[in-house]
PDB file of N, CA and C in Angstrom:
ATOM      1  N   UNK A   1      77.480 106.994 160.579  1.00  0.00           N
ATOM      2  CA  UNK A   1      76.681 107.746 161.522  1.00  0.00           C
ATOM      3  C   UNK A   1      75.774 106.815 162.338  1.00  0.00           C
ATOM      4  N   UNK A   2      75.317 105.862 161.947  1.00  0.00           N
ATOM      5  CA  UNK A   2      74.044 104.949 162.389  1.00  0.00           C
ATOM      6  C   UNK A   2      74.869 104.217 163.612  1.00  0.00           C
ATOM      7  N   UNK A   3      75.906 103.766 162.806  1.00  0.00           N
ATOM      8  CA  UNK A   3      76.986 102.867 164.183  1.00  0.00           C
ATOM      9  C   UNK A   3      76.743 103.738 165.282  1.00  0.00           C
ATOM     10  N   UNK A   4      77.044 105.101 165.605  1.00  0.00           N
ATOM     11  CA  UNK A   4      77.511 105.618 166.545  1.00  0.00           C
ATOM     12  C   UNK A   4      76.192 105.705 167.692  1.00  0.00           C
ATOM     13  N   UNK A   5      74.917 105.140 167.201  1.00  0.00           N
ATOM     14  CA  UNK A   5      73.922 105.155 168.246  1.00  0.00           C
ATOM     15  C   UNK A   5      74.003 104.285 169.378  1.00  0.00           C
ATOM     16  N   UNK A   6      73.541 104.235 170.721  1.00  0.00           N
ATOM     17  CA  UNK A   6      73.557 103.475 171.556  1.00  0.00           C
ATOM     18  C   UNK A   6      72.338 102.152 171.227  1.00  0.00           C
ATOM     19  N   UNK A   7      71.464 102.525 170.683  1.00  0.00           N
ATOM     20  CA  UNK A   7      70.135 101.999 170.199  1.00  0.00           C
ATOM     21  C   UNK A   7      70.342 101.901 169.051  1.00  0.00           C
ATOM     22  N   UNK A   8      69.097 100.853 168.421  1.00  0.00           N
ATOM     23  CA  UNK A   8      68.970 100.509 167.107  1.00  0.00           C
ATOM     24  C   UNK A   8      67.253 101.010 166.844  1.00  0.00           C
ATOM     25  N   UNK A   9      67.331 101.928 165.930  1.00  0.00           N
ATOM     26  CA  UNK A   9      66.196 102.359 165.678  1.00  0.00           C
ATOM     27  C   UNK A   9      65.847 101.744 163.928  1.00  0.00           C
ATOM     28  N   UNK A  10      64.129 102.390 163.815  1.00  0.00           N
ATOM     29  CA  UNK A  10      64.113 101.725 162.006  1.00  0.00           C
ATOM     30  C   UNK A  10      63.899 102.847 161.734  1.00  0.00           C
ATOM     31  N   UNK A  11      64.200 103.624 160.651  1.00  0.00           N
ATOM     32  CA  UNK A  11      63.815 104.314 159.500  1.00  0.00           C
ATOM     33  C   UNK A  11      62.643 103.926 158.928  1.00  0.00           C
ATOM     34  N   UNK A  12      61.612 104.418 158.355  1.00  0.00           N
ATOM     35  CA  UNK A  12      60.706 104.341 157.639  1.00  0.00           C
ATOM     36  C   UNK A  12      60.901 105.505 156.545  1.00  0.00           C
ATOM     37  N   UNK A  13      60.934 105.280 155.403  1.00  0.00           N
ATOM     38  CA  UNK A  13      60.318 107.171 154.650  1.00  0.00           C
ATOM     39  C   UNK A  13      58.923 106.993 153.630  1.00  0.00           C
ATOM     40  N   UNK A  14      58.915 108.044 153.798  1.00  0.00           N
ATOM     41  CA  UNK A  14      57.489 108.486 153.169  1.00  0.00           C
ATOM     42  C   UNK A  14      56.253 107.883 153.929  1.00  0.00           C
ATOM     43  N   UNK A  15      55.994 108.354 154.997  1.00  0.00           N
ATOM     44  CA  UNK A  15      55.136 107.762 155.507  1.00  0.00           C
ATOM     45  C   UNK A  15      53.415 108.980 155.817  1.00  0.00           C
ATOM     46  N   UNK A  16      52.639 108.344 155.718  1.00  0.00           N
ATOM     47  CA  UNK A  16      51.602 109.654 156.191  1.00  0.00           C
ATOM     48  C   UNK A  16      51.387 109.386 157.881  1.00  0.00           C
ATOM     49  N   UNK A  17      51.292 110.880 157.991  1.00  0.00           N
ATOM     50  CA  UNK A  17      50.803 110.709 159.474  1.00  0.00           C
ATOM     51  C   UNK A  17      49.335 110.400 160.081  1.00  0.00           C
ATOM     52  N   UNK A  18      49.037 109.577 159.439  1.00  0.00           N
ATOM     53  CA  UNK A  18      47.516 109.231 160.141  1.00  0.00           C
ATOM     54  C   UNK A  18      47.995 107.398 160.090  1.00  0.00           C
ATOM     55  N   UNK A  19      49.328 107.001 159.710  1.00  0.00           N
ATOM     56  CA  UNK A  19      49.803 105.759 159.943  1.00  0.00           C
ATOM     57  C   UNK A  19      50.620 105.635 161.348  1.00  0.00           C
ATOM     58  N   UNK A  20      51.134 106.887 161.714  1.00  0.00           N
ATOM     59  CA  UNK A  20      52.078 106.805 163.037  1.00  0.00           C
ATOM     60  C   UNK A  20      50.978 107.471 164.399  1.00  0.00           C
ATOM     61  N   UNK A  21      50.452 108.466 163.933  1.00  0.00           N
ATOM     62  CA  UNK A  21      49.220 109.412 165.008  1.00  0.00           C
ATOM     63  C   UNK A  21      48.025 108.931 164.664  1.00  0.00           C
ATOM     64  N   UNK A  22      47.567 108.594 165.864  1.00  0.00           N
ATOM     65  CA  UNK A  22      45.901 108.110 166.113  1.00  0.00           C
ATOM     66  C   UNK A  22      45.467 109.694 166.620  1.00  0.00           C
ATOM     67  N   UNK A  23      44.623 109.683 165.936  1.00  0.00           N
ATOM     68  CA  UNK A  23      43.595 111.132 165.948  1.00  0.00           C
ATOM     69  C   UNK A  23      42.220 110.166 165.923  1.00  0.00           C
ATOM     70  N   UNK A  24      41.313 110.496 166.736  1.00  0.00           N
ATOM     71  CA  UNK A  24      39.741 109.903 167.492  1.00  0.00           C
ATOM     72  C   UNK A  24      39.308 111.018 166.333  1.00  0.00           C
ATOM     73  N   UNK A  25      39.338 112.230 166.287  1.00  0.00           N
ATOM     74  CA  UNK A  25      39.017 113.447 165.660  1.00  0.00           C
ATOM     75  C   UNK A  25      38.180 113.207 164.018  1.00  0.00           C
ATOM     76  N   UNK A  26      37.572 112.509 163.422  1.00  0.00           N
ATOM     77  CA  UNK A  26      37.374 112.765 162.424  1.00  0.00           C
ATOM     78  C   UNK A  26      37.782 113.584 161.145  1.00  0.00           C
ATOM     79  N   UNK A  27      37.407 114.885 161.718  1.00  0.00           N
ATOM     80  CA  UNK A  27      38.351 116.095 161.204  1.00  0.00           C
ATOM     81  C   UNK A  27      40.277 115.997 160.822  1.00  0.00           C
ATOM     82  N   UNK A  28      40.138 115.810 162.495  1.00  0.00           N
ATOM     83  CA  UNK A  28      41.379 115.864 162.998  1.00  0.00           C
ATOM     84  C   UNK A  28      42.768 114.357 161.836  1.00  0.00           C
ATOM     85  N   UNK A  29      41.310 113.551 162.137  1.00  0.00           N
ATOM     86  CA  UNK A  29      42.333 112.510 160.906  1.00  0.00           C
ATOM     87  C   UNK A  29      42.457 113.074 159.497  1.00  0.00           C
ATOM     88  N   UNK A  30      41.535 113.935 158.862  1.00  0.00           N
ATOM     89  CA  UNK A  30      41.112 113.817 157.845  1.00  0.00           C
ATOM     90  C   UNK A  30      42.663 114.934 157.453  1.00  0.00           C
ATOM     91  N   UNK A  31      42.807 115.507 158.547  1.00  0.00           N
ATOM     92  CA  UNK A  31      43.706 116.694 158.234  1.00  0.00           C
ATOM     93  C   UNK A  31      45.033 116.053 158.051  1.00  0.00           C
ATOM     94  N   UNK A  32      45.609 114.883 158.994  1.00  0.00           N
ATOM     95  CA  UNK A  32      46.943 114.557 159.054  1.00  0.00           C
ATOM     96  C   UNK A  32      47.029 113.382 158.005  1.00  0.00           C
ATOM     97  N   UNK A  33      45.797 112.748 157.836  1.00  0.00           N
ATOM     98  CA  UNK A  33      46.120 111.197 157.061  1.00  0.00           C
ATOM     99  C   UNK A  33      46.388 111.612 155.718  1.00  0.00           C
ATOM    100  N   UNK A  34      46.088 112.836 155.541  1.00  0.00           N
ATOM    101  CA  UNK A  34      46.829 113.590 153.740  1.00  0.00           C
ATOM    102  C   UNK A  34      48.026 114.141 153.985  1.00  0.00           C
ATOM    103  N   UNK A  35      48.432 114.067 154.711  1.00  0.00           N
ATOM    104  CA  UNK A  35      50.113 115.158 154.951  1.00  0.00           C
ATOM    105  C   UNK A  35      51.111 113.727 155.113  1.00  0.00           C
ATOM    106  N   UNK A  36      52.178 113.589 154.543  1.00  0.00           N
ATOM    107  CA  UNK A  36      53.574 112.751 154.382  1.00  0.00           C
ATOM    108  C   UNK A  36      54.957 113.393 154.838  1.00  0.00           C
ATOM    109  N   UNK A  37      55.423 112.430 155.681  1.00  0.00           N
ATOM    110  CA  UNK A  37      56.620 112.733 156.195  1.00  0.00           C
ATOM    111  C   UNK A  37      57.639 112.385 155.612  1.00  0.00           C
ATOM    112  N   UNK A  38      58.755 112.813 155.033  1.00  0.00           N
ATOM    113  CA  UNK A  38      60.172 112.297 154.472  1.00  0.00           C
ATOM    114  C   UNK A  38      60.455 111.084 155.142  1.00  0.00           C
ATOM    115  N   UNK A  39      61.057 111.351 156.279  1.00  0.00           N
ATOM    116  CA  UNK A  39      61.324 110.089 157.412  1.00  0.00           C
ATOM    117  C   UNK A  39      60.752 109.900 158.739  1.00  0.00           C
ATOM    118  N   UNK A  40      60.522 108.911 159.023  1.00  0.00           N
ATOM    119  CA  UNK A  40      60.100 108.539 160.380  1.00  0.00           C
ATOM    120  C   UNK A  40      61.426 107.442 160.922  1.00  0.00           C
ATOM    121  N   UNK A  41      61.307 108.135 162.560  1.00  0.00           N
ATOM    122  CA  UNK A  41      62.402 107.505 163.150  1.00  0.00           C
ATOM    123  C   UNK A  41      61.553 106.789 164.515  1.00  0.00           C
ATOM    124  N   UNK A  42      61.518 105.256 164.069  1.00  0.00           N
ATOM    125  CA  UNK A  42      60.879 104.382 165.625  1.00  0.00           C
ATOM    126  C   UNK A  42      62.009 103.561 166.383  1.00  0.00           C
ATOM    127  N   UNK A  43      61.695 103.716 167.713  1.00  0.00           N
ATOM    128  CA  UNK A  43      62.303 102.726 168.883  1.00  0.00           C
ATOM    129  C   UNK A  43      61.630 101.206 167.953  1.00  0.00           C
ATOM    130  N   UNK A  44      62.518 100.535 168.910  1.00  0.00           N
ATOM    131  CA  UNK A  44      62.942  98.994 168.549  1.00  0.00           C
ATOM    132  C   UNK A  44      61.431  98.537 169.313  1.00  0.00           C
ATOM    133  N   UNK A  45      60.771  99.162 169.808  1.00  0.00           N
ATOM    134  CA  UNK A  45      59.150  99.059 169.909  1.00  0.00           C
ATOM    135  C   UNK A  45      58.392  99.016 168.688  1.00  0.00           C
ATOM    136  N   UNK A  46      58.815  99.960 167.991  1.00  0.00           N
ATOM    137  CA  UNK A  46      58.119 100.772 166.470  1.00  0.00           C
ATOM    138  C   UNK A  46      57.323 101.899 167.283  1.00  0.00           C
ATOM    139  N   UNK A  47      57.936 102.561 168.235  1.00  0.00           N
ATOM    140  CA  UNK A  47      57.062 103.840 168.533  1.00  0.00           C
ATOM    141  C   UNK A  47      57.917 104.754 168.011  1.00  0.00           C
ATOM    142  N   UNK A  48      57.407 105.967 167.227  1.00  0.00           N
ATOM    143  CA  UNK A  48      57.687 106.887 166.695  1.00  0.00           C
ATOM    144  C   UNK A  48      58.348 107.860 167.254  1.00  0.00           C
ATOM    145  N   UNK A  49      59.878 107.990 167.512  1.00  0.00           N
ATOM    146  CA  UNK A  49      60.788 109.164 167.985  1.00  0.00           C
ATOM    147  C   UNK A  49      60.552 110.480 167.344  1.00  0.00           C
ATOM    148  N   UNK A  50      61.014 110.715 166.086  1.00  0.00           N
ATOM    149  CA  UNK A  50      60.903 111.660 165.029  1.00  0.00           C
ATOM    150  C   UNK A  50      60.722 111.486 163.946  1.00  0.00           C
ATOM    151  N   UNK A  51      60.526 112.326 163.150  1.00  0.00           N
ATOM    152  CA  UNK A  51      60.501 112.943 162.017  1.00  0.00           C
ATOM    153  C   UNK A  51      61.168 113.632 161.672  1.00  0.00           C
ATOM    154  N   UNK A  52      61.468 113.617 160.426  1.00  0.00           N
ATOM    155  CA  UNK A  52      62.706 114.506 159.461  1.00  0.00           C
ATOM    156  C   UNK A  52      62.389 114.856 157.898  1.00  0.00           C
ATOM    157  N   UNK A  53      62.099 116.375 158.170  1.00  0.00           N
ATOM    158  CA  UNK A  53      61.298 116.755 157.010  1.00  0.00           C
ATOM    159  C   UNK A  53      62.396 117.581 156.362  1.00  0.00           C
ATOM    160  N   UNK A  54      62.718 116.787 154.858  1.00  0.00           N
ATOM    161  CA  UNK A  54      64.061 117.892 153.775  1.00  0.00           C
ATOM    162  C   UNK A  54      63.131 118.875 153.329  1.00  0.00           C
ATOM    163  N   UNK A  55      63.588 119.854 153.490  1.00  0.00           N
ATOM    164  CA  UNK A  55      63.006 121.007 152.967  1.00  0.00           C
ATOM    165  C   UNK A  55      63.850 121.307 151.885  1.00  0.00           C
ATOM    166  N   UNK A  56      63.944 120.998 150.554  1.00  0.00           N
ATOM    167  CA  UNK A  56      64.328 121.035 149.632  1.00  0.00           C
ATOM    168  C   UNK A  56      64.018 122.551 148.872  1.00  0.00           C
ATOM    169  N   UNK A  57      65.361 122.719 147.734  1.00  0.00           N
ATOM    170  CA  UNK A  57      65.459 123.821 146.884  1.00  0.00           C
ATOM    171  C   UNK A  57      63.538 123.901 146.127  1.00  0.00           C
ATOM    172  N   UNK A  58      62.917 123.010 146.034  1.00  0.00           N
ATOM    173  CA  UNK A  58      61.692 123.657 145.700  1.00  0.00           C
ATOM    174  C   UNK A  58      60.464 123.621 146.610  1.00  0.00           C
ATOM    175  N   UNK A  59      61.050 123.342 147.878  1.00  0.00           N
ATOM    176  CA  UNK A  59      59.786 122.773 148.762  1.00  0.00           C
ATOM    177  C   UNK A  59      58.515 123.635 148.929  1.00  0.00           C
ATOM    178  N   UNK A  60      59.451 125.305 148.790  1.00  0.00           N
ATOM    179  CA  UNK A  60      58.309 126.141 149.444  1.00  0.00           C
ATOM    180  C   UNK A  60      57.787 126.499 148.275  1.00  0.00           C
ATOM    181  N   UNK A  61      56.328 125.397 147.788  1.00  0.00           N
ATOM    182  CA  UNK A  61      55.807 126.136 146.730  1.00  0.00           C
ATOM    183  C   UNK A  61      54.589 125.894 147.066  1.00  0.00           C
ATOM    184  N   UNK A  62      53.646 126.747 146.664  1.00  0.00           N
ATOM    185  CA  UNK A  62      52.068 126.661 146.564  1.00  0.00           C
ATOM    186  C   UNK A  62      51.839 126.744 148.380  1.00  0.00           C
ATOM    187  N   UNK A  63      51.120 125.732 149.022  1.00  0.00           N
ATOM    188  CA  UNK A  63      50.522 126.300 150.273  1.00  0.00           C
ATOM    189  C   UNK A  63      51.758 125.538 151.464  1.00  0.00           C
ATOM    190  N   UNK A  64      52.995 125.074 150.819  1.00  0.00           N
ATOM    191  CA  UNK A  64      53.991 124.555 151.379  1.00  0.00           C
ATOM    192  C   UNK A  64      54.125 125.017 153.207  1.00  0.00           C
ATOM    193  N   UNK A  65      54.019 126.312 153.209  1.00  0.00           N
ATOM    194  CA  UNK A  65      54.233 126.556 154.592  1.00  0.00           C
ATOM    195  C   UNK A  65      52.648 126.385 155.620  1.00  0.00           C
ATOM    196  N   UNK A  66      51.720 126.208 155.242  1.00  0.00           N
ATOM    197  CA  UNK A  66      50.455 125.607 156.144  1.00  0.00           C
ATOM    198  C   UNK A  66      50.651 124.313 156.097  1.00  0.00           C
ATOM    199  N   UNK A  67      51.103 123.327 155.149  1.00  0.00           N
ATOM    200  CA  UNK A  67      51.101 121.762 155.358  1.00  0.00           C
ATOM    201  C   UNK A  67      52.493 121.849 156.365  1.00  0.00           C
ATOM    202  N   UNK A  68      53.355 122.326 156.231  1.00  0.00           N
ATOM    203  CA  UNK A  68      54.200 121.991 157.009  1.00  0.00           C
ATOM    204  C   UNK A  68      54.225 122.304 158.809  1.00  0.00           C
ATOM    205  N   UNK A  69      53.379 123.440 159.046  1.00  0.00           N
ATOM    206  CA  UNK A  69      53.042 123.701 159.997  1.00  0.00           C
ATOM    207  C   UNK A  69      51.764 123.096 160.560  1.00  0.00           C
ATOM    208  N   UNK A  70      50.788 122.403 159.630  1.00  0.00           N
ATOM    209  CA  UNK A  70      49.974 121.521 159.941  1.00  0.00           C
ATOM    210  C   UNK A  70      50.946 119.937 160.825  1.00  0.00           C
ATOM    211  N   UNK A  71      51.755 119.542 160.028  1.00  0.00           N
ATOM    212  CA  UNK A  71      52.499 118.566 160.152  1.00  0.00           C
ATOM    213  C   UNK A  71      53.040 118.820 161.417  1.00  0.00           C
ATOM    214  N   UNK A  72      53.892 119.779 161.535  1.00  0.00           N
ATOM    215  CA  UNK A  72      54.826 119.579 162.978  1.00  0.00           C
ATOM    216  C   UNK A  72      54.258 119.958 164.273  1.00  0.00           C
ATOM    217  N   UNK A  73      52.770 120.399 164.119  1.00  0.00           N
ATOM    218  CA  UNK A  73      51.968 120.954 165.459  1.00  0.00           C
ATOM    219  C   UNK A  73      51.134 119.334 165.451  1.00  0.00           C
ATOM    220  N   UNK A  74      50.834 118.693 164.751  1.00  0.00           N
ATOM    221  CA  UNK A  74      50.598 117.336 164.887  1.00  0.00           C
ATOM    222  C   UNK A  74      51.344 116.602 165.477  1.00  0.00           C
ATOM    223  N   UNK A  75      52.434 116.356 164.679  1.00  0.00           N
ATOM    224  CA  UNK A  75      53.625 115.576 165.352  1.00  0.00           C
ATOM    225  C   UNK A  75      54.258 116.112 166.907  1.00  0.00           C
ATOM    226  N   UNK A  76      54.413 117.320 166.813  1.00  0.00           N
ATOM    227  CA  UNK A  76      54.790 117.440 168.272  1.00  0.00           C
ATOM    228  C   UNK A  76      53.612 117.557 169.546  1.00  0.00           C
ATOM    229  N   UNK A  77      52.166 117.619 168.946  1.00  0.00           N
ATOM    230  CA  UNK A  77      50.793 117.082 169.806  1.00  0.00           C
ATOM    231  C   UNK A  77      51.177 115.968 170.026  1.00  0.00           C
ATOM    232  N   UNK A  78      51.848 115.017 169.512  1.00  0.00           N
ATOM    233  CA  UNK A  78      51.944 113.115 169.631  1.00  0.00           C
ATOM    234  C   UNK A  78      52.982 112.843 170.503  1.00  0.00           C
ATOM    235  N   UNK A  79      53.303 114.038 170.528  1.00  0.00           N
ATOM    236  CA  UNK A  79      54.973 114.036 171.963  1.00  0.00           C
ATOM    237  C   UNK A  79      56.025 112.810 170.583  1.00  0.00           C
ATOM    238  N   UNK A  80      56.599 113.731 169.416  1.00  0.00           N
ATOM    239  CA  UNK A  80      57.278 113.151 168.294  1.00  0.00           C
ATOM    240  C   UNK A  80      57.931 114.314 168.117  1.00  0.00           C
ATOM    241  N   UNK A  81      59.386 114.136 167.563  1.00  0.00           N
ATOM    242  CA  UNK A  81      60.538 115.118 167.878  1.00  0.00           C
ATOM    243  C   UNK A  81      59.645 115.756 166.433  1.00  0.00           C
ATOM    244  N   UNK A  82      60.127 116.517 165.733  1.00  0.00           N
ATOM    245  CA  UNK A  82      60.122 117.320 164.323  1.00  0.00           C
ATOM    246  C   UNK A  82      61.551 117.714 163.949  1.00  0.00           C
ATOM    247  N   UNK A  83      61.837 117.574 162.756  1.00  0.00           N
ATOM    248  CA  UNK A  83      63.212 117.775 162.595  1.00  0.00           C
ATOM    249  C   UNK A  83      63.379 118.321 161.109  1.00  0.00           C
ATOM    250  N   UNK A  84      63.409 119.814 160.909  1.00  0.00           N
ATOM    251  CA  UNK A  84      63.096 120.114 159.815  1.00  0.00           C
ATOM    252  C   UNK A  84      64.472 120.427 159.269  1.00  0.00           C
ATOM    253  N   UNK A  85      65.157 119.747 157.736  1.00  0.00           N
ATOM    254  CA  UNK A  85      66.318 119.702 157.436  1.00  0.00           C
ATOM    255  C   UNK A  85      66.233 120.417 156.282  1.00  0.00           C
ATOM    256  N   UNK A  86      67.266 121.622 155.884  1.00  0.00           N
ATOM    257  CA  UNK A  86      67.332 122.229 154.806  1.00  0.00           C
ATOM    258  C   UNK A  86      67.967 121.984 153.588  1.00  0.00           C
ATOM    259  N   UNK A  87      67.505 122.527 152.373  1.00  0.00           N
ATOM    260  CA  UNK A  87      68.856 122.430 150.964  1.00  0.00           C
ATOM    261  C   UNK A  87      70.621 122.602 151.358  1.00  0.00           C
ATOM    262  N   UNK A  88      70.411 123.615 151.842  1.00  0.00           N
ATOM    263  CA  UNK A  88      71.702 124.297 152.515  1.00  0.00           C
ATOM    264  C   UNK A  88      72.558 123.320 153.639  1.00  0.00           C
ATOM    265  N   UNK A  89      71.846 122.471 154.252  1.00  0.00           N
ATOM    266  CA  UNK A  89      72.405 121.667 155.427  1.00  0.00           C
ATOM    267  C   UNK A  89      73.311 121.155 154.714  1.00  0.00           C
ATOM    268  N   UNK A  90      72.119 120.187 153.639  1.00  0.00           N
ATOM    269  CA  UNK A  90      72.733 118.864 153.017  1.00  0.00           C
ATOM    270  C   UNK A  90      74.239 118.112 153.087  1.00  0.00           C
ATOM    271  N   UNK A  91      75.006 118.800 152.726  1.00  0.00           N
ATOM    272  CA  UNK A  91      76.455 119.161 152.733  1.00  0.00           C
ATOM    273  C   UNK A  91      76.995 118.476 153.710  1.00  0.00           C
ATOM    274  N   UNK A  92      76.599 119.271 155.014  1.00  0.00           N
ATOM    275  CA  UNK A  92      76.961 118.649 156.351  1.00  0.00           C
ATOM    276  C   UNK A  92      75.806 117.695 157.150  1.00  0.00           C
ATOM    277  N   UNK A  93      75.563 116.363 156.241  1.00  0.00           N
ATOM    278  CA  UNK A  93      73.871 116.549 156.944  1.00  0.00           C
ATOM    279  C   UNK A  93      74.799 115.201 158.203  1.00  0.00           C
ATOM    280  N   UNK A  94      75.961 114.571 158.239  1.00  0.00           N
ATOM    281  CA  UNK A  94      76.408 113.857 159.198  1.00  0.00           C
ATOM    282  C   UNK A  94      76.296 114.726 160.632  1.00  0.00           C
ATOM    283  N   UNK A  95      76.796 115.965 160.332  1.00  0.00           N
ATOM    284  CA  UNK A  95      77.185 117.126 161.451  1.00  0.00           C
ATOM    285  C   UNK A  95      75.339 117.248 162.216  1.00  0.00           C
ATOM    286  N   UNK A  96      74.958 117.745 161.308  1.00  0.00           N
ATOM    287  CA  UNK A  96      73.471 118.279 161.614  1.00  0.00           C
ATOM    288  C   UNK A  96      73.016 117.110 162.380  1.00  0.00           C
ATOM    289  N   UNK A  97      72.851 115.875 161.716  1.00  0.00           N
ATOM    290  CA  UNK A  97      72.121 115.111 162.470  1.00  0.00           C
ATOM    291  C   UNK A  97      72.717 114.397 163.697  1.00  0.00           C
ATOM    292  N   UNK A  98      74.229 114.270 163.599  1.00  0.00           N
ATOM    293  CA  UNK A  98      75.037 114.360 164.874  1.00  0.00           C
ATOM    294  C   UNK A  98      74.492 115.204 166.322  1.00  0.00           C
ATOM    295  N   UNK A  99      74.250 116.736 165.885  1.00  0.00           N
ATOM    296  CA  UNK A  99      73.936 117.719 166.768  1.00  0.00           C
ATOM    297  C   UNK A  99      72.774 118.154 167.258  1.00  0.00           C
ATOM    298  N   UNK A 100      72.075 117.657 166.370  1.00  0.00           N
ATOM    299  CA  UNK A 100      70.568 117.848 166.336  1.00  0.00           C
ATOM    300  C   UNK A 100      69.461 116.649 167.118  1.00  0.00           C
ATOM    301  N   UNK A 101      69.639 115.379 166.064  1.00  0.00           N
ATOM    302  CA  UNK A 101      69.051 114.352 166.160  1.00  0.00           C
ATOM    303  C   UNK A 101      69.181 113.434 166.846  1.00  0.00           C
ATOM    304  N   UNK A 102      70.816 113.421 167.194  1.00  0.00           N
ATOM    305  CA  UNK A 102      71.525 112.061 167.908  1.00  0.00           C
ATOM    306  C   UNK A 102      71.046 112.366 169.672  1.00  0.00           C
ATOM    307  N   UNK A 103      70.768 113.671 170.015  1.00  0.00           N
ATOM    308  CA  UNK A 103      70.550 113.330 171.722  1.00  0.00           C
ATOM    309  C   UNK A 103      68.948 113.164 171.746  1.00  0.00           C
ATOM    310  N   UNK A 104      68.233 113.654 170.649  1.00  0.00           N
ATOM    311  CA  UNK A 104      66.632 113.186 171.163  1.00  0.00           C
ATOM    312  C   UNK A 104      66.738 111.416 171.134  1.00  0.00           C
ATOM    313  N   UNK A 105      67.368 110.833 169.819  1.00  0.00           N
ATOM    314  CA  UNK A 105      67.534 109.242 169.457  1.00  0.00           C
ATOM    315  C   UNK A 105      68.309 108.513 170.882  1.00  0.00           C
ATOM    316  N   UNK A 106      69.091 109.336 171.686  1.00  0.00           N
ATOM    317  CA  UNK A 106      70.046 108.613 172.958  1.00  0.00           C
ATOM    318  C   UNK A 106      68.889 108.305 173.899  1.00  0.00           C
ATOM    319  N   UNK A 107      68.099 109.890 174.077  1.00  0.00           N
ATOM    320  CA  UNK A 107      67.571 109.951 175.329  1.00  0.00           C
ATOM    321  C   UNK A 107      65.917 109.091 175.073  1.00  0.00           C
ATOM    322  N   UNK A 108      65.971 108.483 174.144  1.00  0.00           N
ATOM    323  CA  UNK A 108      64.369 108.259 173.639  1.00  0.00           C
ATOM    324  C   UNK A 108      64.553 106.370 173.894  1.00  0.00           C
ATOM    325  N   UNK A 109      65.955 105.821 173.765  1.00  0.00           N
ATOM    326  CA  UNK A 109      65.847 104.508 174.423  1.00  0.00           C
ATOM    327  C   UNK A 109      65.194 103.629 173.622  1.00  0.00           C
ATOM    328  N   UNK A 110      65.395 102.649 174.231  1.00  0.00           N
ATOM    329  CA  UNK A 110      64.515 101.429 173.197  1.00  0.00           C
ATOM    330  C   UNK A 110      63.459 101.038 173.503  1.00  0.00           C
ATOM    331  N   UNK A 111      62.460 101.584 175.041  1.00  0.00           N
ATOM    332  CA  UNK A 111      61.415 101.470 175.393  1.00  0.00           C
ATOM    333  C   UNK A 111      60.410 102.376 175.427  1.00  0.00           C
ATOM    334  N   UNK A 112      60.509 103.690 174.907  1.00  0.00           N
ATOM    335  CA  UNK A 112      59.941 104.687 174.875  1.00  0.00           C
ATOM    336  C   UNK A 112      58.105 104.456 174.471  1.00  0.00           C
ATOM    337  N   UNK A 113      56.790 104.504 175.527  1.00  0.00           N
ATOM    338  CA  UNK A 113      55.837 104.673 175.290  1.00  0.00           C
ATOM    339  C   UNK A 113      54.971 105.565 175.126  1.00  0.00           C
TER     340      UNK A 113
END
């Protein structure tokens, strides 16, 4: 799957978002620098394309759906794709991320600021 990009991007995983998003906000950091992303996807800059959050067979537990919606109204404030991947995908996750992921990663280039 990786071959088939025009670009060479890095993977990062597990990353928190107060390492990729600058928030001035006090608050505003205090909220994202505790929330962790599965994967982060950067241009050959290291600027941050997307994110790709598995939503796994136990994900939705306890306050699961406010962190996650904390997370992707952050990330997409930062002009950063969100890419939320399910238990159920898994299977086909070449297809998914083929259809899904591969035209934000084309159109995002290796200079993206």
């Amino acid at each position: 799957m990786c071959s088939n990009f025009k670009h060479r991007f890095y993977v990062y995983p597990q990353l928190t978002l107060g390492e990729i998003i600058v928030c001035t906000s006090g608050n505003g950091h205090s909220a994202i620098n505790s929330k962790r992303v599965d994967f982060c996807i950067a241009n050959q800059s290291f600027v941050p394309i997307a994110v790709i959050e598995y939503q796994g067979l136990g994900h939705f537990q306890n306050n699961a759906i406010i962190r996650d919606t904390i997370k992707q109204k952050a990330v997409q404030k930062a002009h950063i794709h969100y890419e939320p991947i399910y238990a159920e995908e898994i299977n086909s996750i070449d297809s998914v991320l083929e259809v899904r992921l591969k035209p934000i990663l084309e159109n995002a280039g290796p200079k993206r600021f």
